[in-house]
PDBML (XML) file of the C-alpha atoms, coordinates in Angstrom:
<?xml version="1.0" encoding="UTF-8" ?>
<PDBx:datablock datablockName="MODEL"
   xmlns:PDBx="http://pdbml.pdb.org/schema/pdbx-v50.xsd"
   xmlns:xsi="http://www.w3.org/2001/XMLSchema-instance"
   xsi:schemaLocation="http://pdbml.pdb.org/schema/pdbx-v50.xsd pdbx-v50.xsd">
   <PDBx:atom_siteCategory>
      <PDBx:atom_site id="1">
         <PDBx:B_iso_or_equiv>0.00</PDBx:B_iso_or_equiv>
         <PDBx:Cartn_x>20.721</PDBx:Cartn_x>
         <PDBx:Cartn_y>1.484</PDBx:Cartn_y>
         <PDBx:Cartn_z>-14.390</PDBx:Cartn_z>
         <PDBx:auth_asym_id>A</PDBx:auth_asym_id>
         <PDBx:auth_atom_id>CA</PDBx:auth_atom_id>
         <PDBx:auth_comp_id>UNK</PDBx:auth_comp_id>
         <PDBx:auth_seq_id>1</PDBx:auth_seq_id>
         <PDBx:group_PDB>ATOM</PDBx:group_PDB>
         <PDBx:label_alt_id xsi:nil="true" />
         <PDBx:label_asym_id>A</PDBx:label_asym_id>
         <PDBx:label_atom_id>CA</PDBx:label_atom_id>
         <PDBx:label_comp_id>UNK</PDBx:label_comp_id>
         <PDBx:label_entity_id>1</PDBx:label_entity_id>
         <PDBx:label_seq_id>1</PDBx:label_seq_id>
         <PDBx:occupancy>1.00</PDBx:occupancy>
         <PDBx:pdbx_PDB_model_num>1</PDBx:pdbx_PDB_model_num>
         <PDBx:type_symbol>C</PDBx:type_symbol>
      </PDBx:atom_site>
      <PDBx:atom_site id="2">
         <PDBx:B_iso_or_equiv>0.00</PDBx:B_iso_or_equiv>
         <PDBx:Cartn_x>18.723</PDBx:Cartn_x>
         <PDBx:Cartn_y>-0.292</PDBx:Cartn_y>
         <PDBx:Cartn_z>-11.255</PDBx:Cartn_z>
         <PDBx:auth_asym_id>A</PDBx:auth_asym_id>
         <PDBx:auth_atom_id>CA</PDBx:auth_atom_id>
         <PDBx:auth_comp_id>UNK</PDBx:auth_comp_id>
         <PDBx:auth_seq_id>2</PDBx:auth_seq_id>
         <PDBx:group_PDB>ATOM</PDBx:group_PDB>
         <PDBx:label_alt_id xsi:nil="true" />
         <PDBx:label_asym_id>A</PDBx:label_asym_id>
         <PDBx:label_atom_id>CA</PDBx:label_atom_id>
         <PDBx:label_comp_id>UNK</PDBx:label_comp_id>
         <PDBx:label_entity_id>1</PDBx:label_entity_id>
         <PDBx:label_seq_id>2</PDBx:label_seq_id>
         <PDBx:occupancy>1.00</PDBx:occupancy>
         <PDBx:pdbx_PDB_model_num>1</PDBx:pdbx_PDB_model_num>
         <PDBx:type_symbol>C</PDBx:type_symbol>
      </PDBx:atom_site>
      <PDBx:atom_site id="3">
         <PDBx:B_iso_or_equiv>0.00</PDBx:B_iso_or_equiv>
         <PDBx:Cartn_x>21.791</PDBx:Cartn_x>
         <PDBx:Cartn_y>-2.072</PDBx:Cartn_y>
         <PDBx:Cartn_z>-10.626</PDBx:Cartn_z>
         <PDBx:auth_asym_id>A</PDBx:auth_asym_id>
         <PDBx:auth_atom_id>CA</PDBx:auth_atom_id>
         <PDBx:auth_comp_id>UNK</PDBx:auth_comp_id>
         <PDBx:auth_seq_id>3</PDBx:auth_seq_id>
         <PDBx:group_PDB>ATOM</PDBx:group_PDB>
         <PDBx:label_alt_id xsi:nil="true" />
         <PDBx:label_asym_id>A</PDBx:label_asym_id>
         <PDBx:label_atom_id>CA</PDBx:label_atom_id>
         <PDBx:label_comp_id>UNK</PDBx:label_comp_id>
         <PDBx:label_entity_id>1</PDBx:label_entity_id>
         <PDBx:label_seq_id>3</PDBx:label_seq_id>
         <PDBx:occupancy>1.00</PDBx:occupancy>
         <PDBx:pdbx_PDB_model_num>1</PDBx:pdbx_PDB_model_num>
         <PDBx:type_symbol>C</PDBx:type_symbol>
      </PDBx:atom_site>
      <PDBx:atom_site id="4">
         <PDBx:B_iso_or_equiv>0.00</PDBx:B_iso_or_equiv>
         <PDBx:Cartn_x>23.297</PDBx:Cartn_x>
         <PDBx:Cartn_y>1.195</PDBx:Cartn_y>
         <PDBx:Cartn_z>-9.128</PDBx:Cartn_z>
         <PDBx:auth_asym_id>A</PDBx:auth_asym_id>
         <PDBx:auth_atom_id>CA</PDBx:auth_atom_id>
         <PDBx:auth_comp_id>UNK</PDBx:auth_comp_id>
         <PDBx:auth_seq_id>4</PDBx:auth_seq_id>
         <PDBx:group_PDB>ATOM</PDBx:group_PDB>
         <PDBx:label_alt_id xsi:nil="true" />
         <PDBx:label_asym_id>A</PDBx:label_asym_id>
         <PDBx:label_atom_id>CA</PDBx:label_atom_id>
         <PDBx:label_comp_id>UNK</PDBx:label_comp_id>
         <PDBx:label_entity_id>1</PDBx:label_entity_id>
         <PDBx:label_seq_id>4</PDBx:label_seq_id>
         <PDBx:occupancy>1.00</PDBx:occupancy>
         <PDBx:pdbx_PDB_model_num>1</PDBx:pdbx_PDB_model_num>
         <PDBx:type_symbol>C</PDBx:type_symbol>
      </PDBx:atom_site>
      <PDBx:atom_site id="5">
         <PDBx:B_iso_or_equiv>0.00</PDBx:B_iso_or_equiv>
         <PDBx:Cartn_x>21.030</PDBx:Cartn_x>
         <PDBx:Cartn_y>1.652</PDBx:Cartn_y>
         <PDBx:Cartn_z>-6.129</PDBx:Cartn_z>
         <PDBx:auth_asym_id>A</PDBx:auth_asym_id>
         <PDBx:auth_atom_id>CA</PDBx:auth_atom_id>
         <PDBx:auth_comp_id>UNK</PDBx:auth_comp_id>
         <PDBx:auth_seq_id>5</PDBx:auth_seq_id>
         <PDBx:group_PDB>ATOM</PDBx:group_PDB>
         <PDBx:label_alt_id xsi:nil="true" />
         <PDBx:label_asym_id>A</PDBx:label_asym_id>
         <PDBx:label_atom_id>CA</PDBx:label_atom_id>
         <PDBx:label_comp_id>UNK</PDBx:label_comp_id>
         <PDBx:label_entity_id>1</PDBx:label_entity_id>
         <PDBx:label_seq_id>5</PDBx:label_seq_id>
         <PDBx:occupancy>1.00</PDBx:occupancy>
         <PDBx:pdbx_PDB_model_num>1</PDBx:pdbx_PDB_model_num>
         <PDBx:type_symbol>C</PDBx:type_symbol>
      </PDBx:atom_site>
      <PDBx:atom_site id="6">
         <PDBx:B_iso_or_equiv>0.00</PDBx:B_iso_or_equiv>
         <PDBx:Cartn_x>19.973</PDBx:Cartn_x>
         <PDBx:Cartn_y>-2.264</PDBx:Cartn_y>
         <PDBx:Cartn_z>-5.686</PDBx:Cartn_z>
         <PDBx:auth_asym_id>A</PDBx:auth_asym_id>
         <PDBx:auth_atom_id>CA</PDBx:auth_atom_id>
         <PDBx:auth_comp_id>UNK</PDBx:auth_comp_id>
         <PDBx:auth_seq_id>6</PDBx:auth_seq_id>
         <PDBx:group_PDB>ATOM</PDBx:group_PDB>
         <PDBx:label_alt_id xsi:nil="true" />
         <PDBx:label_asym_id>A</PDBx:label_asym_id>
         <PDBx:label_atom_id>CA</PDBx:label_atom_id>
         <PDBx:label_comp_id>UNK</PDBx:label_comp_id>
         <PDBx:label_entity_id>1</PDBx:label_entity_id>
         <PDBx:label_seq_id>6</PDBx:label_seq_id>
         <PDBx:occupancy>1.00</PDBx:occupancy>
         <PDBx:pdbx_PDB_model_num>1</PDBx:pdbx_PDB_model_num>
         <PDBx:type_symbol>C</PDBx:type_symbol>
      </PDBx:atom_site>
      <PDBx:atom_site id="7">
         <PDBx:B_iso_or_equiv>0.00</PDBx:B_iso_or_equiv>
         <PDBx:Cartn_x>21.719</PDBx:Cartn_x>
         <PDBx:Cartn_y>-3.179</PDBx:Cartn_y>
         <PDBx:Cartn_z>-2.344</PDBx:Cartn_z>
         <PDBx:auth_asym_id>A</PDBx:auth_asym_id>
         <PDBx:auth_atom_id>CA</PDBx:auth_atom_id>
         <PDBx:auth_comp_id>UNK</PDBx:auth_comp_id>
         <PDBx:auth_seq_id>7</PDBx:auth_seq_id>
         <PDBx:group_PDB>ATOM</PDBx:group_PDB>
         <PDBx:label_alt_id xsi:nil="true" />
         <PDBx:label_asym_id>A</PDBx:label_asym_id>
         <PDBx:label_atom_id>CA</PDBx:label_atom_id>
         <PDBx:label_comp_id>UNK</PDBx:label_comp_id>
         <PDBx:label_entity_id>1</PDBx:label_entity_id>
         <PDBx:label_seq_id>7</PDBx:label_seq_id>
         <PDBx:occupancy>1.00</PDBx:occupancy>
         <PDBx:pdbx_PDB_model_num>1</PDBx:pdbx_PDB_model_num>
         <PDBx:type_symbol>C</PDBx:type_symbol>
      </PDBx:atom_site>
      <PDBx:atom_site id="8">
         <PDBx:B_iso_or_equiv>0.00</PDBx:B_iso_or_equiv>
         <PDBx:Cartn_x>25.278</PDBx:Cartn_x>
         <PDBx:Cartn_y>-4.800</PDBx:Cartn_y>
         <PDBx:Cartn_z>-2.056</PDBx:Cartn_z>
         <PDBx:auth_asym_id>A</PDBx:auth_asym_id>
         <PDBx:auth_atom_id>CA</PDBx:auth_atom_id>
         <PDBx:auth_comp_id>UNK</PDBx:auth_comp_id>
         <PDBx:auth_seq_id>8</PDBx:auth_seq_id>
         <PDBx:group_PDB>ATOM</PDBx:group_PDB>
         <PDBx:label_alt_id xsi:nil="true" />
         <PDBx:label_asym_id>A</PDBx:label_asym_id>
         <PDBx:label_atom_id>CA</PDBx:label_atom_id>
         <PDBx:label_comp_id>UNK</PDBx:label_comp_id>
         <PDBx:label_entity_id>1</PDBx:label_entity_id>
         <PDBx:label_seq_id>8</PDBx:label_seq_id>
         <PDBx:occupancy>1.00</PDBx:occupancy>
         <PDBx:pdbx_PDB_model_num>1</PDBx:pdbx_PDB_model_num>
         <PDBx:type_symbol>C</PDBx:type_symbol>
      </PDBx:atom_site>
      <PDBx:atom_site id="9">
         <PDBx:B_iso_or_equiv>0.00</PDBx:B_iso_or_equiv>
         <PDBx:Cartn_x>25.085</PDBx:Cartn_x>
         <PDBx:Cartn_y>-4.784</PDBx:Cartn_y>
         <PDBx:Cartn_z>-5.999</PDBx:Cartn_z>
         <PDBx:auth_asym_id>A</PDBx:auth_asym_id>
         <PDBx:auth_atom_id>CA</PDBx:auth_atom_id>
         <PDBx:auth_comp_id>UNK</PDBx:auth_comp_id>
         <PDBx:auth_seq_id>9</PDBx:auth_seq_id>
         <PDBx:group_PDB>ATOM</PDBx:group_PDB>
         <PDBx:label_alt_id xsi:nil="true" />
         <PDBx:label_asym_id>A</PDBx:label_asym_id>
         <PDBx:label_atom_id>CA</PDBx:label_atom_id>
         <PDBx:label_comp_id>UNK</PDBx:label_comp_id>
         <PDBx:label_entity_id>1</PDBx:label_entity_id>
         <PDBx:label_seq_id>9</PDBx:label_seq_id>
         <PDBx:occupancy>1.00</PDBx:occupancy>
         <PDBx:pdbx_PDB_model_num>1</PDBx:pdbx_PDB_model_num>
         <PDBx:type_symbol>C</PDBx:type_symbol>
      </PDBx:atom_site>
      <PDBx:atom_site id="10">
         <PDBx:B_iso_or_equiv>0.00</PDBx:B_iso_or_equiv>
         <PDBx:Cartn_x>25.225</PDBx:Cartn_x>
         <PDBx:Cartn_y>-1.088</PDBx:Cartn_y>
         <PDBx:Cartn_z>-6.339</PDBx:Cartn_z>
         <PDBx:auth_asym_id>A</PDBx:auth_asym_id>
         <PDBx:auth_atom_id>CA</PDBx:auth_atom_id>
         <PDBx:auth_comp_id>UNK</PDBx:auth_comp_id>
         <PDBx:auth_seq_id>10</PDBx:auth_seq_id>
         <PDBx:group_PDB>ATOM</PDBx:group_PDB>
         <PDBx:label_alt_id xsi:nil="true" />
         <PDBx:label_asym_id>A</PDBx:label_asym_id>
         <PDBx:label_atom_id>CA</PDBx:label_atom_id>
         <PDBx:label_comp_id>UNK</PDBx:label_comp_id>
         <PDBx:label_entity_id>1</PDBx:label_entity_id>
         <PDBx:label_seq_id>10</PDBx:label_seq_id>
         <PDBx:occupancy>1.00</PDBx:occupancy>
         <PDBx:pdbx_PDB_model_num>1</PDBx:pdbx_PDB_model_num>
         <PDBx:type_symbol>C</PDBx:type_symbol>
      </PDBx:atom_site>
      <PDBx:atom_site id="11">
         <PDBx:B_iso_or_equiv>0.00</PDBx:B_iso_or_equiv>
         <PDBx:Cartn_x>27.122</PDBx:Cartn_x>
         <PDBx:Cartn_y>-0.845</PDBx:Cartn_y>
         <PDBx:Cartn_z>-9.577</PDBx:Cartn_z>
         <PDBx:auth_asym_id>A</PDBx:auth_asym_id>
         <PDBx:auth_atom_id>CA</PDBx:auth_atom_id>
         <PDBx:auth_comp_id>UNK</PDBx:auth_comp_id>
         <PDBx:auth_seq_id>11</PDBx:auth_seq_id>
         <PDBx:group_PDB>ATOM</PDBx:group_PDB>
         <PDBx:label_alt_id xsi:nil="true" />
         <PDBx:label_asym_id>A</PDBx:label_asym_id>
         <PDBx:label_atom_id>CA</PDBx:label_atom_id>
         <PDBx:label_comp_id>UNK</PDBx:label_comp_id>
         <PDBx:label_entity_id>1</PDBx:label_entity_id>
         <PDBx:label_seq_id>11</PDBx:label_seq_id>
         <PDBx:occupancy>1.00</PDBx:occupancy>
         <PDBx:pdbx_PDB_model_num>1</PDBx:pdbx_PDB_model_num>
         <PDBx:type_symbol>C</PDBx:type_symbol>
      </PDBx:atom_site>
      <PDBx:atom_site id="12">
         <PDBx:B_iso_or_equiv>0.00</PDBx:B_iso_or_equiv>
         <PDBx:Cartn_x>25.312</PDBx:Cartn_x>
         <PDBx:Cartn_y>0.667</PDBx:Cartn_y>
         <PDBx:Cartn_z>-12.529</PDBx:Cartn_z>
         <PDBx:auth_asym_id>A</PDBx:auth_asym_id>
         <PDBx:auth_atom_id>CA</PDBx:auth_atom_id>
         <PDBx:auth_comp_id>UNK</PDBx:auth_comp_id>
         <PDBx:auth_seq_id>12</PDBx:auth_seq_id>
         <PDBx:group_PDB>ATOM</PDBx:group_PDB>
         <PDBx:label_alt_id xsi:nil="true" />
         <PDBx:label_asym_id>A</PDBx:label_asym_id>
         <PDBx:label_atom_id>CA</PDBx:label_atom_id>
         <PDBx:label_comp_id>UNK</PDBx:label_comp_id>
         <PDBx:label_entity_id>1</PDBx:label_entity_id>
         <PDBx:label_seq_id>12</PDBx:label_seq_id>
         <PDBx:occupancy>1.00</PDBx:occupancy>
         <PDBx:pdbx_PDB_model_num>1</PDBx:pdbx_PDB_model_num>
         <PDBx:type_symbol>C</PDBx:type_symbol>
      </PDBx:atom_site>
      <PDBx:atom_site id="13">
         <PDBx:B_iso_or_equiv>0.00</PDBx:B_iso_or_equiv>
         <PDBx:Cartn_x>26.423</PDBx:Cartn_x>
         <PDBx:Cartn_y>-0.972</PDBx:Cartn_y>
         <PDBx:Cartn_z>-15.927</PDBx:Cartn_z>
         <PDBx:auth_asym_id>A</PDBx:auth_asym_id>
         <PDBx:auth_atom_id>CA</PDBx:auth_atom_id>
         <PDBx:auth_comp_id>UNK</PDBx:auth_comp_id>
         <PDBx:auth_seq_id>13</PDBx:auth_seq_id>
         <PDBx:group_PDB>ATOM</PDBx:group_PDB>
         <PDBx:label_alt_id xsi:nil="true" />
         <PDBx:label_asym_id>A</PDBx:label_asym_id>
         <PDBx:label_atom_id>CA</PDBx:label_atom_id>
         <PDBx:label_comp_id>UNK</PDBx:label_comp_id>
         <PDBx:label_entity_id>1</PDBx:label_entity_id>
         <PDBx:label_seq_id>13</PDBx:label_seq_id>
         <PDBx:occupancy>1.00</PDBx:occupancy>
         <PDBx:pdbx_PDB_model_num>1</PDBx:pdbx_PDB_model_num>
         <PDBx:type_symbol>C</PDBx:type_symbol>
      </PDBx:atom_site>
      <PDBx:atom_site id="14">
         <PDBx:B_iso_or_equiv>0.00</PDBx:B_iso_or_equiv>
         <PDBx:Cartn_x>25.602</PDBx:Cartn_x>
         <PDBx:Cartn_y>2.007</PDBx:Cartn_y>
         <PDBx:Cartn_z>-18.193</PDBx:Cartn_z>
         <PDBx:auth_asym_id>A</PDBx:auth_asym_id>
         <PDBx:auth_atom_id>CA</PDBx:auth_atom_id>
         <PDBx:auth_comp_id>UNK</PDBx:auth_comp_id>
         <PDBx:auth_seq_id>14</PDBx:auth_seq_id>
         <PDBx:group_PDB>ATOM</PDBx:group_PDB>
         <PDBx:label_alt_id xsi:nil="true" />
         <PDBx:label_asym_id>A</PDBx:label_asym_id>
         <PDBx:label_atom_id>CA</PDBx:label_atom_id>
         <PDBx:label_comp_id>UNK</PDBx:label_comp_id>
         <PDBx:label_entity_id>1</PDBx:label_entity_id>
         <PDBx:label_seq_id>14</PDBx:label_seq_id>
         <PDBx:occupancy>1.00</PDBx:occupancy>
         <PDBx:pdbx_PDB_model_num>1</PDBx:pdbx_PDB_model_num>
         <PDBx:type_symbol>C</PDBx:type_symbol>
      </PDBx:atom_site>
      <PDBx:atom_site id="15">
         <PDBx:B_iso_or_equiv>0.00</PDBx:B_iso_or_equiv>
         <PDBx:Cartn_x>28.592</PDBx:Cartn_x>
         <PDBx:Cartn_y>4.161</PDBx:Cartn_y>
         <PDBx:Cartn_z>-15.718</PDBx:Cartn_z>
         <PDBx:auth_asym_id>A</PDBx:auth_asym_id>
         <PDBx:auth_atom_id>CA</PDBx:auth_atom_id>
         <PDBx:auth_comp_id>UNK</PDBx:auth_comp_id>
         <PDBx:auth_seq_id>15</PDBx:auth_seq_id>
         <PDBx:group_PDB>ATOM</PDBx:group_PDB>
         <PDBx:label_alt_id xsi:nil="true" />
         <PDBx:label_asym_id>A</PDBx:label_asym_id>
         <PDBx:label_atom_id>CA</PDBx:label_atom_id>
         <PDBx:label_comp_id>UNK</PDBx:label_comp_id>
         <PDBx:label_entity_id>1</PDBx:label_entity_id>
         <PDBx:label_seq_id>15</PDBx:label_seq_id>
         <PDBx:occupancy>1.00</PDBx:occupancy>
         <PDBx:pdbx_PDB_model_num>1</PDBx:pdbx_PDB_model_num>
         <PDBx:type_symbol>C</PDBx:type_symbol>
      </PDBx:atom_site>
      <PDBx:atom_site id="16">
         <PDBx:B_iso_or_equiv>0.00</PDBx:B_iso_or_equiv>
         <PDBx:Cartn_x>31.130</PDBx:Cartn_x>
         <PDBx:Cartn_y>2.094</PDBx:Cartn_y>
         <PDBx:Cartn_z>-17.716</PDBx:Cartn_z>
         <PDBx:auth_asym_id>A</PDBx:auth_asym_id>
         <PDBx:auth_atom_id>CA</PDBx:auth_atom_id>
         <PDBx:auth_comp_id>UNK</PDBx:auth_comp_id>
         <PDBx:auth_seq_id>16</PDBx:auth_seq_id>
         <PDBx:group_PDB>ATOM</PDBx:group_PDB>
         <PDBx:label_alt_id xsi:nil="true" />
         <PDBx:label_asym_id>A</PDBx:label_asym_id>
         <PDBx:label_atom_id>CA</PDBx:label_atom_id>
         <PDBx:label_comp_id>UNK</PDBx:label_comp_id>
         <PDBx:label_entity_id>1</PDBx:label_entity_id>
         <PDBx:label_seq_id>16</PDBx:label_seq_id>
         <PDBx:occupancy>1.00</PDBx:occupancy>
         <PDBx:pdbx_PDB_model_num>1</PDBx:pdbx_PDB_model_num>
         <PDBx:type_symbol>C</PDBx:type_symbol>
      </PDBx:atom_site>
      <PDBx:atom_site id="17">
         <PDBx:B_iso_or_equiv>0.00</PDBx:B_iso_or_equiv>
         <PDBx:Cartn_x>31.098</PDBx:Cartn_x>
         <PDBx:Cartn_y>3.981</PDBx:Cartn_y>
         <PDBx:Cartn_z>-21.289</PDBx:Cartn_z>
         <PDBx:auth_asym_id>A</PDBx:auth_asym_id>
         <PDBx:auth_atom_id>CA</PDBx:auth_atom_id>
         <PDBx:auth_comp_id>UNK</PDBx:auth_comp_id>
         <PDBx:auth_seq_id>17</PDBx:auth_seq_id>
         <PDBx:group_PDB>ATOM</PDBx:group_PDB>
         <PDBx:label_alt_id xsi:nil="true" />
         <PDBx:label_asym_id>A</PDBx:label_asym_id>
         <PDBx:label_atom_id>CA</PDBx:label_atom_id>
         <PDBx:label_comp_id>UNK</PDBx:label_comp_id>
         <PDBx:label_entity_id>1</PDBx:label_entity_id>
         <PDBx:label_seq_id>17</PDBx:label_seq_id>
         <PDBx:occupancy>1.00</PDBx:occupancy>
         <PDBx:pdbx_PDB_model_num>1</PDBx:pdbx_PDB_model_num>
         <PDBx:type_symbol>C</PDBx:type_symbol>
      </PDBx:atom_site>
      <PDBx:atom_site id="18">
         <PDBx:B_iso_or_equiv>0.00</PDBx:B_iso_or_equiv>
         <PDBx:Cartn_x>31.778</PDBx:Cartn_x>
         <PDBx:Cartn_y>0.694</PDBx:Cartn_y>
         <PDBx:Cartn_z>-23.427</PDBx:Cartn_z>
         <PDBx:auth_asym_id>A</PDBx:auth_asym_id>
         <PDBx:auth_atom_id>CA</PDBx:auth_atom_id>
         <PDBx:auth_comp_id>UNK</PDBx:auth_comp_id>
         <PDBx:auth_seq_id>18</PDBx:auth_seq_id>
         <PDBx:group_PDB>ATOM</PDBx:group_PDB>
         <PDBx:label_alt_id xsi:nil="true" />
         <PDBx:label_asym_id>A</PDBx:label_asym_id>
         <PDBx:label_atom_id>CA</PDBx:label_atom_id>
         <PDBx:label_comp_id>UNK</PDBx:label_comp_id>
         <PDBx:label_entity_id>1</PDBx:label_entity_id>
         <PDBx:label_seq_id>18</PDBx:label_seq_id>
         <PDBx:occupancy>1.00</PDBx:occupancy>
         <PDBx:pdbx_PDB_model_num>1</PDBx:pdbx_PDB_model_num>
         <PDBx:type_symbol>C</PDBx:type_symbol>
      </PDBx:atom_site>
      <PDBx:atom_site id="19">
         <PDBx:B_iso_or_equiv>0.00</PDBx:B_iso_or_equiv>
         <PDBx:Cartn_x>28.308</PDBx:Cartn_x>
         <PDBx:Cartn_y>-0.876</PDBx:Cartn_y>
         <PDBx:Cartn_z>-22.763</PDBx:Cartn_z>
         <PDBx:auth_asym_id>A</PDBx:auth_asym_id>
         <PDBx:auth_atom_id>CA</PDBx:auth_atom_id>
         <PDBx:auth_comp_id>UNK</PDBx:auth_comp_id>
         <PDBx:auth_seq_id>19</PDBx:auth_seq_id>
         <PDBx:group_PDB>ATOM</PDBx:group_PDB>
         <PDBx:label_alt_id xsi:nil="true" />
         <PDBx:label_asym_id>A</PDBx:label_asym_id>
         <PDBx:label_atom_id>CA</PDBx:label_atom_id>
         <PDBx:label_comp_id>UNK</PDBx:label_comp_id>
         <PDBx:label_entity_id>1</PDBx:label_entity_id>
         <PDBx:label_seq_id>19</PDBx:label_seq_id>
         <PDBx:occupancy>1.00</PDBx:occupancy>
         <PDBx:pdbx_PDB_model_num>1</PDBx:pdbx_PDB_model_num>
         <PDBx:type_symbol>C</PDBx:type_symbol>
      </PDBx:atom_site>
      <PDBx:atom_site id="20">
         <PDBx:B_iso_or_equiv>0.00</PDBx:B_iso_or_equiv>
         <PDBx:Cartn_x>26.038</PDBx:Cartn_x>
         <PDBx:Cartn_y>2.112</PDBx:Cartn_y>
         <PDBx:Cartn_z>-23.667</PDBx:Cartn_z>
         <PDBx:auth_asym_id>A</PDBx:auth_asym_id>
         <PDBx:auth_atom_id>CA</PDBx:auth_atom_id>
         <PDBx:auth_comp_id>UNK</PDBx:auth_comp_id>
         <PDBx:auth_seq_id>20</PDBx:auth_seq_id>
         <PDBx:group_PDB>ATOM</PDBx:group_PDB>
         <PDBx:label_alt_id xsi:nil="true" />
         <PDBx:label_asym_id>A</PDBx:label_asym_id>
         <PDBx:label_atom_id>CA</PDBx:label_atom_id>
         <PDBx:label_comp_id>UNK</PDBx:label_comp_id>
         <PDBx:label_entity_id>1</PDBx:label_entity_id>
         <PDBx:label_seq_id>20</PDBx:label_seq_id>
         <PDBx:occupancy>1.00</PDBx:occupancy>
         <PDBx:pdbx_PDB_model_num>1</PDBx:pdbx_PDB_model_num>
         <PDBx:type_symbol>C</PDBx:type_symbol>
      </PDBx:atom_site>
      <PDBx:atom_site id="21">
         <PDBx:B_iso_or_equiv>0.00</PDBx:B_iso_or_equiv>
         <PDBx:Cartn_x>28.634</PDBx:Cartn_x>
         <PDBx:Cartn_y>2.888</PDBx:Cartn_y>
         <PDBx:Cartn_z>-26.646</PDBx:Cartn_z>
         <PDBx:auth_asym_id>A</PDBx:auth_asym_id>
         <PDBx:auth_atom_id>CA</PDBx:auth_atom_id>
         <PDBx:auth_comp_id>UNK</PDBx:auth_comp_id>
         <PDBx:auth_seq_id>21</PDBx:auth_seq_id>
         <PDBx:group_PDB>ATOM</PDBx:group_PDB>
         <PDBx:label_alt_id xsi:nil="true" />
         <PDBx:label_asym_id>A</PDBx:label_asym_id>
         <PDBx:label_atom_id>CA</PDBx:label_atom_id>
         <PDBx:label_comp_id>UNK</PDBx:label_comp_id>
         <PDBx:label_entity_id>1</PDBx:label_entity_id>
         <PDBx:label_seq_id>21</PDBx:label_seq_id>
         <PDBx:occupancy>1.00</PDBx:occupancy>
         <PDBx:pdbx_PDB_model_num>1</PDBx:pdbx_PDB_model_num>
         <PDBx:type_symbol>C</PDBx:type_symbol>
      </PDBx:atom_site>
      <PDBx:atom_site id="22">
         <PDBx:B_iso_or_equiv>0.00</PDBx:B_iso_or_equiv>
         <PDBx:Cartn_x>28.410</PDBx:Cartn_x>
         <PDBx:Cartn_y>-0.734</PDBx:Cartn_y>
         <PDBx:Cartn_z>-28.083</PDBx:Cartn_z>
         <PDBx:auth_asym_id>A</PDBx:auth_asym_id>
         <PDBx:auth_atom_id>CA</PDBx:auth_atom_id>
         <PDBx:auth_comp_id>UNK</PDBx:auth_comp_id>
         <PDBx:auth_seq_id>22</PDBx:auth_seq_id>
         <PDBx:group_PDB>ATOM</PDBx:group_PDB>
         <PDBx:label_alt_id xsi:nil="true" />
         <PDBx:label_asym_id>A</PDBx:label_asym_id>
         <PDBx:label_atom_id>CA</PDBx:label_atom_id>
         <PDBx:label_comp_id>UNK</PDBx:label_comp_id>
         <PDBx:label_entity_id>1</PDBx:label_entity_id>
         <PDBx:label_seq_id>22</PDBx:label_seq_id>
         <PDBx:occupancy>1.00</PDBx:occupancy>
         <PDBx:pdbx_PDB_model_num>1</PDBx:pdbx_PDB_model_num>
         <PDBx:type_symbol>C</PDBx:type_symbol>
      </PDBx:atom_site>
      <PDBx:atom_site id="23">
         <PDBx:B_iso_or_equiv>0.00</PDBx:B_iso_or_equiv>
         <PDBx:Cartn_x>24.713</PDBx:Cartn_x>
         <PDBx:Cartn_y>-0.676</PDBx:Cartn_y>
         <PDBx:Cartn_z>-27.665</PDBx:Cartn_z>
         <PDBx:auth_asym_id>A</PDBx:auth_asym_id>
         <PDBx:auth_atom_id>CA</PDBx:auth_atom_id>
         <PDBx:auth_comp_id>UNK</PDBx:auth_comp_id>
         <PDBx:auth_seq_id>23</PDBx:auth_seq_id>
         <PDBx:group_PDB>ATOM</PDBx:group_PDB>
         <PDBx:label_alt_id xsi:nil="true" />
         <PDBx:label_asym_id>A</PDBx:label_asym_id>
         <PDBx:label_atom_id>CA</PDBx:label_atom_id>
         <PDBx:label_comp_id>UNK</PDBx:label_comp_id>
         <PDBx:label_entity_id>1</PDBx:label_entity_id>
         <PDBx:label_seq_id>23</PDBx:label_seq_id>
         <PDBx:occupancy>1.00</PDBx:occupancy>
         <PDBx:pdbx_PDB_model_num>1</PDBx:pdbx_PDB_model_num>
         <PDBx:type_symbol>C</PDBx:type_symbol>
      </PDBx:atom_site>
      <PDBx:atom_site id="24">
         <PDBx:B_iso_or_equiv>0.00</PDBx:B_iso_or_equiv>
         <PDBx:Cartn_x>24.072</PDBx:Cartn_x>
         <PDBx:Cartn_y>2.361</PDBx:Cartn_y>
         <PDBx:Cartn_z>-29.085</PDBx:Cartn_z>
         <PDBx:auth_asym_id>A</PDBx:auth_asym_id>
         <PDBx:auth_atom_id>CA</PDBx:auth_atom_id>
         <PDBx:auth_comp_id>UNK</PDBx:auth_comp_id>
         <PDBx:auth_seq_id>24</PDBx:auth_seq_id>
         <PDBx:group_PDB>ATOM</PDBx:group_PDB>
         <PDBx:label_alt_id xsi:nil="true" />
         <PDBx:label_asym_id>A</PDBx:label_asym_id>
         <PDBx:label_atom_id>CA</PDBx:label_atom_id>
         <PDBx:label_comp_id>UNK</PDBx:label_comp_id>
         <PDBx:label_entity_id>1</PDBx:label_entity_id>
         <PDBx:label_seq_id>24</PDBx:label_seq_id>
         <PDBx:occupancy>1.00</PDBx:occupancy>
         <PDBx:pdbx_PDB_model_num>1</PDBx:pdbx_PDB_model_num>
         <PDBx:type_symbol>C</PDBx:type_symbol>
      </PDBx:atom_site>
   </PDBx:atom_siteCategory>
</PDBx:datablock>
């Protein structure tokens, strides 16, 4: 989730539905 506001990353991995799905 940090990924989404840390600077020039700014992509959070949990806004693409696979990774939460296959996690959960």
């Amino acid at each position: 989730n940090l990924m989404g506001v840390i600077p020039l990353i700014q992509f959070p991995v949990a806004s693409h539905i696979a990774f939460p799905a296959v996690l959960a």
